[in-house]
PDB file of N, CA and C in Angstrom:
ATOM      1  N   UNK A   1     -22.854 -21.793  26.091  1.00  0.00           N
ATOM      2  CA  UNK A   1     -21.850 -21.692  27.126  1.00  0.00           C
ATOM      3  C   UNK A   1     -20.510 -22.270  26.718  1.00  0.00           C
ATOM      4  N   UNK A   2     -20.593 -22.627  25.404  1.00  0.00           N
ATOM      5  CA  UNK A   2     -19.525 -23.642  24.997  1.00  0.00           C
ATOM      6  C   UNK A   2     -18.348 -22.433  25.005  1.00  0.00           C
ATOM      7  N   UNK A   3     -16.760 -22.650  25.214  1.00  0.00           N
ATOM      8  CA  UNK A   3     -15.791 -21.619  25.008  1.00  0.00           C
ATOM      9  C   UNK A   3     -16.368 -20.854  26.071  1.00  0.00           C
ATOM     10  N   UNK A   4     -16.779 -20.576  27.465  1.00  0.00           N
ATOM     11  CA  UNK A   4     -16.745 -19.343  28.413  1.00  0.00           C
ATOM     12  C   UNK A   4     -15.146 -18.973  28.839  1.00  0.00           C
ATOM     13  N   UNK A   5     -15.026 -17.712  28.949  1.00  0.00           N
ATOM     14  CA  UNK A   5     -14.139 -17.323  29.237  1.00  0.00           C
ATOM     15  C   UNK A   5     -13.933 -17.508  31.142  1.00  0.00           C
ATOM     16  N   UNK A   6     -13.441 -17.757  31.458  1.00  0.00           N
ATOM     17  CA  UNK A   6     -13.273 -18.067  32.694  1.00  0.00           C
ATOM     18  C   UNK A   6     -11.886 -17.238  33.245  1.00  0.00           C
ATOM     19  N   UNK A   7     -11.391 -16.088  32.470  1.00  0.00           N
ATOM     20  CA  UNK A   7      -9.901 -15.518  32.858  1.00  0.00           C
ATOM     21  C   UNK A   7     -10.422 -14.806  34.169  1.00  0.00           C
ATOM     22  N   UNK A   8     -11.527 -13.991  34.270  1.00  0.00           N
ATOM     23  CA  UNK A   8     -11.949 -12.734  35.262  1.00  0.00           C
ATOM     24  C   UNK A   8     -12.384 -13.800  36.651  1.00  0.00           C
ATOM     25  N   UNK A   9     -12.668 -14.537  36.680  1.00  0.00           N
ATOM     26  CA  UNK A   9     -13.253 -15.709  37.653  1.00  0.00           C
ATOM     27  C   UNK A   9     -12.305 -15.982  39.140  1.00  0.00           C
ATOM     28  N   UNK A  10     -12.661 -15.425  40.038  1.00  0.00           N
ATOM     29  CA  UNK A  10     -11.979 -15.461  41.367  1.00  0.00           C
ATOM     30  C   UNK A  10     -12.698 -16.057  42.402  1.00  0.00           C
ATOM     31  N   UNK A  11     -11.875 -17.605  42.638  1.00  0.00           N
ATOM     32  CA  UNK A  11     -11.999 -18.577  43.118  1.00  0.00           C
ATOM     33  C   UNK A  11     -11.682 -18.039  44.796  1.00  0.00           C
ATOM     34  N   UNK A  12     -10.659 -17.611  44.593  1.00  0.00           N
ATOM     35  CA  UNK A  12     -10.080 -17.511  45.926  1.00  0.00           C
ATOM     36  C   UNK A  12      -9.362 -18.706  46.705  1.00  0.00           C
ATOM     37  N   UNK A  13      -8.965 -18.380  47.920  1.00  0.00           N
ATOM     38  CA  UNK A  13      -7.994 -19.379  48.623  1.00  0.00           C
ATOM     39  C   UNK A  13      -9.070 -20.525  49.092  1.00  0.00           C
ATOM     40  N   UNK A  14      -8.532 -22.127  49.014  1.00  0.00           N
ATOM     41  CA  UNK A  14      -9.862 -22.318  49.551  1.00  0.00           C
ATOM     42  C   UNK A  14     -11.142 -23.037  48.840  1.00  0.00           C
ATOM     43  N   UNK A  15     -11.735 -22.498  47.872  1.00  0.00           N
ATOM     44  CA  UNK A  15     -12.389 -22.420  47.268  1.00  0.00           C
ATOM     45  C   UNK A  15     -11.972 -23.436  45.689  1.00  0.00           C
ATOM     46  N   UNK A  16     -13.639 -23.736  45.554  1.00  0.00           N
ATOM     47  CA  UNK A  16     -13.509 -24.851  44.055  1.00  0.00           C
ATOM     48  C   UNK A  16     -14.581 -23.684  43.202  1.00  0.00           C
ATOM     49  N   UNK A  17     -14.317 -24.327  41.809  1.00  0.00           N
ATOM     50  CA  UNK A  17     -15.251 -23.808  41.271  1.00  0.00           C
ATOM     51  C   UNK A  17     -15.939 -25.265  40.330  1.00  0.00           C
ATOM     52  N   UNK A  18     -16.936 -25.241  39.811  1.00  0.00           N
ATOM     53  CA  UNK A  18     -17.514 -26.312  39.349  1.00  0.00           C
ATOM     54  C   UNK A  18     -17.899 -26.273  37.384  1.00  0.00           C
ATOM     55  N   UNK A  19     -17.400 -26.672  37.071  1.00  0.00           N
ATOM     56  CA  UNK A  19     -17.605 -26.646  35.550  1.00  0.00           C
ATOM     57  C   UNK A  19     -18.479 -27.850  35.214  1.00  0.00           C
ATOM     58  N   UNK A  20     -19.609 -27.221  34.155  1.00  0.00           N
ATOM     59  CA  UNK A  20     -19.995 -28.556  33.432  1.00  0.00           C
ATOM     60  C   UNK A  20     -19.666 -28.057  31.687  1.00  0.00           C
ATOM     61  N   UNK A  21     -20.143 -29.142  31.105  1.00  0.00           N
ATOM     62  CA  UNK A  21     -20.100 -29.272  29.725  1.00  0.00           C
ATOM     63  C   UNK A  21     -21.277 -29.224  28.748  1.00  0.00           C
ATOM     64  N   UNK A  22     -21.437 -28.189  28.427  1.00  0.00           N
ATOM     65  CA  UNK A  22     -23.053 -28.506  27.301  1.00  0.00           C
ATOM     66  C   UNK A  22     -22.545 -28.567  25.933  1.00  0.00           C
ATOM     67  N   UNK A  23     -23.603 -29.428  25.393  1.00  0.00           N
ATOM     68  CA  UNK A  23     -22.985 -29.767  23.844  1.00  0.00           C
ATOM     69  C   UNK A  23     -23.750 -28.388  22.959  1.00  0.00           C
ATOM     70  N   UNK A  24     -23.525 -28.263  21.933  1.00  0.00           N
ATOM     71  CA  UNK A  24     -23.779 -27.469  21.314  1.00  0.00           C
ATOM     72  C   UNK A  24     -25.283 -28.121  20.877  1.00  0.00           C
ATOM     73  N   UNK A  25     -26.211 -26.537  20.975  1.00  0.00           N
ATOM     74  CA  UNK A  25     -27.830 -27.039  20.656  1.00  0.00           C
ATOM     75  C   UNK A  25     -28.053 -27.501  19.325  1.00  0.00           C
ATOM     76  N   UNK A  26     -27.077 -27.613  18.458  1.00  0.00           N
ATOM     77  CA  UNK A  26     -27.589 -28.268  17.019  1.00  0.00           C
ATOM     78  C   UNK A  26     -27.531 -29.406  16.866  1.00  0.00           C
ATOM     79  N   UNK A  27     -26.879 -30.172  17.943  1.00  0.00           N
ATOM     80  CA  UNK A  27     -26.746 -31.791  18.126  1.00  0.00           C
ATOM     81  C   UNK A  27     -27.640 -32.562  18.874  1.00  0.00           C
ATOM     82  N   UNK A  28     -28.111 -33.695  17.967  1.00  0.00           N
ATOM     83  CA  UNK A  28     -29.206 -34.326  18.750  1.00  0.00           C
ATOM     84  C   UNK A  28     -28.633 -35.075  19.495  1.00  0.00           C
ATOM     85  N   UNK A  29     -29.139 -36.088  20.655  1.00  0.00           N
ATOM     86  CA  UNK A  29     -28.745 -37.187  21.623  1.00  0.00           C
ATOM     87  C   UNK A  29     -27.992 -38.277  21.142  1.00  0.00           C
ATOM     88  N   UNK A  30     -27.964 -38.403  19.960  1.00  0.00           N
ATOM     89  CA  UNK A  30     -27.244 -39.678  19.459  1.00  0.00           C
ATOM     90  C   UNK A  30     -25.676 -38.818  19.225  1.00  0.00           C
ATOM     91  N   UNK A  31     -26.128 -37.866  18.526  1.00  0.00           N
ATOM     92  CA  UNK A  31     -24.748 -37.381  17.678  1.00  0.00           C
ATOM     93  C   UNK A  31     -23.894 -37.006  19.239  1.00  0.00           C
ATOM     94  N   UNK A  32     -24.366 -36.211  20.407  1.00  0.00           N
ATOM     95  CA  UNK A  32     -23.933 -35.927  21.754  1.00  0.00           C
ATOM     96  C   UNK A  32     -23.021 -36.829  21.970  1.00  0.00           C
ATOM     97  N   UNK A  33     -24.042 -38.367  22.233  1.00  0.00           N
ATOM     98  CA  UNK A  33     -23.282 -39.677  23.015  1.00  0.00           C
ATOM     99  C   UNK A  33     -22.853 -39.887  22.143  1.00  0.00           C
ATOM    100  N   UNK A  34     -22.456 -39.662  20.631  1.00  0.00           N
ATOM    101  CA  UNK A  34     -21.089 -40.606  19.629  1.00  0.00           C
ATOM    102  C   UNK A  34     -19.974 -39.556  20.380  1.00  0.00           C
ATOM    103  N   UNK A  35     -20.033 -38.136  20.404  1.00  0.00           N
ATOM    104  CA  UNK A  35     -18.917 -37.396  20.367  1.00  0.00           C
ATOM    105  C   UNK A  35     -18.434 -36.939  21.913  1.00  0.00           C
ATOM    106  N   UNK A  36     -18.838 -37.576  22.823  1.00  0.00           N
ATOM    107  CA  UNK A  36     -18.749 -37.084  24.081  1.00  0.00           C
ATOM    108  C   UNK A  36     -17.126 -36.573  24.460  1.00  0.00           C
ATOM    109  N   UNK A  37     -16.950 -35.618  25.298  1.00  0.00           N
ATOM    110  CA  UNK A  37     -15.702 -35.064  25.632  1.00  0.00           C
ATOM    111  C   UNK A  37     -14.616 -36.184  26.303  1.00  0.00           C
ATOM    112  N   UNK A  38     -13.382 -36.586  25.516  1.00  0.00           N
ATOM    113  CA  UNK A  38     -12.276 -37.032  26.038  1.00  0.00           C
ATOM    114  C   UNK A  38     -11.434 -36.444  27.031  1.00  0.00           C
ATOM    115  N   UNK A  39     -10.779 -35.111  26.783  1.00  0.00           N
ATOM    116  CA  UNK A  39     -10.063 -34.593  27.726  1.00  0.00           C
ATOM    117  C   UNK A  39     -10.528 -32.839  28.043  1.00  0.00           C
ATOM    118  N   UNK A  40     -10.514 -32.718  29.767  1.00  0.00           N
ATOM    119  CA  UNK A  40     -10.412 -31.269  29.234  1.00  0.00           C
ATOM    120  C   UNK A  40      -9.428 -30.846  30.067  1.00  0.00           C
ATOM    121  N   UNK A  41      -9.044 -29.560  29.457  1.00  0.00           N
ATOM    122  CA  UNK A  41      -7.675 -28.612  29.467  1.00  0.00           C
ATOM    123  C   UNK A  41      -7.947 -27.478  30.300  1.00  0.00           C
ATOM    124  N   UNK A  42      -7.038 -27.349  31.972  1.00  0.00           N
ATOM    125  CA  UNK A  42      -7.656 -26.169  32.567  1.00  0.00           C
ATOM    126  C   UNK A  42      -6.363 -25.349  32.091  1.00  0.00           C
ATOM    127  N   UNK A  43      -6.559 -23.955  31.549  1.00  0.00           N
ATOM    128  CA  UNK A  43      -5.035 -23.076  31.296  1.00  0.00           C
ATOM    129  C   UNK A  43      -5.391 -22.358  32.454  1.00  0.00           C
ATOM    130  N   UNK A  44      -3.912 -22.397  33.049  1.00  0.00           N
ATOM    131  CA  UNK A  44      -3.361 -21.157  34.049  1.00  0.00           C
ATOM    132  C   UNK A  44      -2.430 -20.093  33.561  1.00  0.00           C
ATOM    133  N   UNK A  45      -3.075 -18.931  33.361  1.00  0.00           N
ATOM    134  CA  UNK A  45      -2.093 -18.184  33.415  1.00  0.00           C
ATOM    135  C   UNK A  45      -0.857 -18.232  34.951  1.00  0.00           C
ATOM    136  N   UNK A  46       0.229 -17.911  34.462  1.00  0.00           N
ATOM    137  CA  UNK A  46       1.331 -18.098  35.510  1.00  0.00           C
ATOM    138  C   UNK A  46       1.794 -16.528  35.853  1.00  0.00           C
ATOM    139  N   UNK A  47       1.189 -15.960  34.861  1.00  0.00           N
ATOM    140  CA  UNK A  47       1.682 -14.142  35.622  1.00  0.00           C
ATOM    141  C   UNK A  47       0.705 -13.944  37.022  1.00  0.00           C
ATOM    142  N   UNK A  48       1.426 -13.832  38.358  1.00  0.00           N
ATOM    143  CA  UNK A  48       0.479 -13.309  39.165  1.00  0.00           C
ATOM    144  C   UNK A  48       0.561 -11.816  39.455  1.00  0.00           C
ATOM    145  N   UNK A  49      -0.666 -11.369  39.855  1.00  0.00           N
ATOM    146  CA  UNK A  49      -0.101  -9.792  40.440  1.00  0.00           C
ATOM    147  C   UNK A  49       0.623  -9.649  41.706  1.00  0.00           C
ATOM    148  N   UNK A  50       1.520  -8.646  41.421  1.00  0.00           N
ATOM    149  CA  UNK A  50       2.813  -8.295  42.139  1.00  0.00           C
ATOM    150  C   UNK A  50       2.704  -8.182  43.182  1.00  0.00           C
ATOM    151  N   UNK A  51       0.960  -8.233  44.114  1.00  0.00           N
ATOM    152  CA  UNK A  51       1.229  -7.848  45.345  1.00  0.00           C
ATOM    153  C   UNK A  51       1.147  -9.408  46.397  1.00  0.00           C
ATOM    154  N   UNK A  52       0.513 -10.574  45.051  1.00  0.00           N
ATOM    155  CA  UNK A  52       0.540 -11.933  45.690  1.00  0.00           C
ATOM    156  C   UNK A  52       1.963 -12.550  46.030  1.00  0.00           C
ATOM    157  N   UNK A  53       2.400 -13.153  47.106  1.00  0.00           N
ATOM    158  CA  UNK A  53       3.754 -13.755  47.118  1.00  0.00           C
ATOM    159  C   UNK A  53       3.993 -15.054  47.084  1.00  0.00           C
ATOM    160  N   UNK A  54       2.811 -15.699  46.992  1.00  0.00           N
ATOM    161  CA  UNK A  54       2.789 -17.132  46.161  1.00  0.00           C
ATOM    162  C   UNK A  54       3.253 -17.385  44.986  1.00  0.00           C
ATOM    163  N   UNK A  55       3.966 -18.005  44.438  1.00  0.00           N
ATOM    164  CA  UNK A  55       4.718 -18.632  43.113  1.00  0.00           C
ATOM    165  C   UNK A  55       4.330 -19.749  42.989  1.00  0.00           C
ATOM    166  N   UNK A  56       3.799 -20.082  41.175  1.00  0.00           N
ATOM    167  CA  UNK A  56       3.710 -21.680  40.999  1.00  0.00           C
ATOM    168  C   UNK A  56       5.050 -22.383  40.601  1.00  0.00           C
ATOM    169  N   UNK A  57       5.447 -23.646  41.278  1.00  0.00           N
ATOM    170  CA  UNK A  57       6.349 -24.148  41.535  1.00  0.00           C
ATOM    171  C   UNK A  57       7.003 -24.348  39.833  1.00  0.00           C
ATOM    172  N   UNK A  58       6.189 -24.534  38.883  1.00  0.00           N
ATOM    173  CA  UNK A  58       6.079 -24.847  37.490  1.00  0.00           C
ATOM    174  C   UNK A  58       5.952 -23.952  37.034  1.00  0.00           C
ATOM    175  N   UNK A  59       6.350 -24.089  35.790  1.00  0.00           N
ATOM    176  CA  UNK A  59       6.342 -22.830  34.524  1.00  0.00           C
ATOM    177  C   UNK A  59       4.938 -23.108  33.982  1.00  0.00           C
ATOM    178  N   UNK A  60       4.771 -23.674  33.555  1.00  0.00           N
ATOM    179  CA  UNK A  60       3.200 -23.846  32.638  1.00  0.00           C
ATOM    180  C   UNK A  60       2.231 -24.765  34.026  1.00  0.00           C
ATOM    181  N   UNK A  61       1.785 -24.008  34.837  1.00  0.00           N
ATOM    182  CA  UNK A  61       0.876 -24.838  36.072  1.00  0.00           C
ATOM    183  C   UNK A  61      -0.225 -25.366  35.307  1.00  0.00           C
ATOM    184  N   UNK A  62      -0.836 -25.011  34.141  1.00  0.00           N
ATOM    185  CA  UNK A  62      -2.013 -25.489  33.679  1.00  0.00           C
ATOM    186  C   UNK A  62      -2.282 -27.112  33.410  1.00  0.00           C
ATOM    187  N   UNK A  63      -3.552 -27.765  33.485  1.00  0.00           N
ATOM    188  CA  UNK A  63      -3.610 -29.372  33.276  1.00  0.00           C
ATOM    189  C   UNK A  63      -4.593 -29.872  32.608  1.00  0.00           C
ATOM    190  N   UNK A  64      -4.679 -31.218  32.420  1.00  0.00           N
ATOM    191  CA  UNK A  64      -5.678 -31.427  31.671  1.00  0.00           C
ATOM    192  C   UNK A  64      -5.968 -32.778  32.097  1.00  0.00           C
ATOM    193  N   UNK A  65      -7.722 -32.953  32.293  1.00  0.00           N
ATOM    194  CA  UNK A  65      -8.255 -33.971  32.784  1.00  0.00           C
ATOM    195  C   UNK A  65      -8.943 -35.096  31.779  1.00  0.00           C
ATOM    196  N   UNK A  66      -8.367 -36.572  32.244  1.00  0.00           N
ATOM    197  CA  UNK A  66      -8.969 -37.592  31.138  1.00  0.00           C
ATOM    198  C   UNK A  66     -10.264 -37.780  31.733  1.00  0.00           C
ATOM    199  N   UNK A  67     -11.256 -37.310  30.711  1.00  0.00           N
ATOM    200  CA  UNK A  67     -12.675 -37.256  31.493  1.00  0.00           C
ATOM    201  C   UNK A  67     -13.165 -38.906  30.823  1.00  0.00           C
ATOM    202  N   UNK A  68     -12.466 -39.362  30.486  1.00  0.00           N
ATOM    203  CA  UNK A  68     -12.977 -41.282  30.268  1.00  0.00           C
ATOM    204  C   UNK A  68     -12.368 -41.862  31.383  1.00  0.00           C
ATOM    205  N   UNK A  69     -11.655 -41.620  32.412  1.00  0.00           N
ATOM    206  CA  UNK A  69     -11.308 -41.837  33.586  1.00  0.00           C
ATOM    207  C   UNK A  69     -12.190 -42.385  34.246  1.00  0.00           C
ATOM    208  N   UNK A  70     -12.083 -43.822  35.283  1.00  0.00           N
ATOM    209  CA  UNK A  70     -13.547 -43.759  36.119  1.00  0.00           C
ATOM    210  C   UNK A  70     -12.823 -43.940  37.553  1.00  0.00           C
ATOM    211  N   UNK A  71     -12.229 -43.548  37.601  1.00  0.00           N
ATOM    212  CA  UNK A  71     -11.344 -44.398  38.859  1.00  0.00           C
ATOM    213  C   UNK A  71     -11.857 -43.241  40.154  1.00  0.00           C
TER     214      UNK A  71
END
C-alpha cells in the first residue's frame, strides 16, 4: 500500500478520510521501529473543476504533518 495514489479519492464536503502507514513487508520489527515515519506530506492539487466556485485561499494548499508530534 506503500505510495497509493490517492488523486481519484472523493472526500466530499464534510467528510475526513483516514490514512494509515504500512512499512514495507521486507522489514522486520526492529528495522520498522529504528526507521519509523517523521513527516508526512498531504499534496493538493490546486486546479479545481470549473463548475466548483470555491478557491483555495493559497497557491500551493498542500501540507505536511510532524508525525513525532504528541501534543
Amino acid at each position: 500500500m506503500a505510495g497509493q495514489d490517492l488523486r481519484e479519492t472523493a472526500a466530499g464536503h464534510g467528510n475526513g478520510l483516514t490514512f494509515q502507514i504500512f512499512p514495507e513487508e521486507k522489514l522486520d520489527a526492529a528495522a520498522v521501529a529504528a526507521a519509523t515515519p517523521q513527516k508526512f506530506l498531504f499534496e493538493v492539487d490546486p486546479k479545481l473543476d470549473s463548475s466548483v466556485k470555491a478557491r483555495f485561499s493559497v497557491l500551493d494548499p498542500s501540507f505536511r504533518v510532524d508525525l513525532t508530534c504528541r501534543k
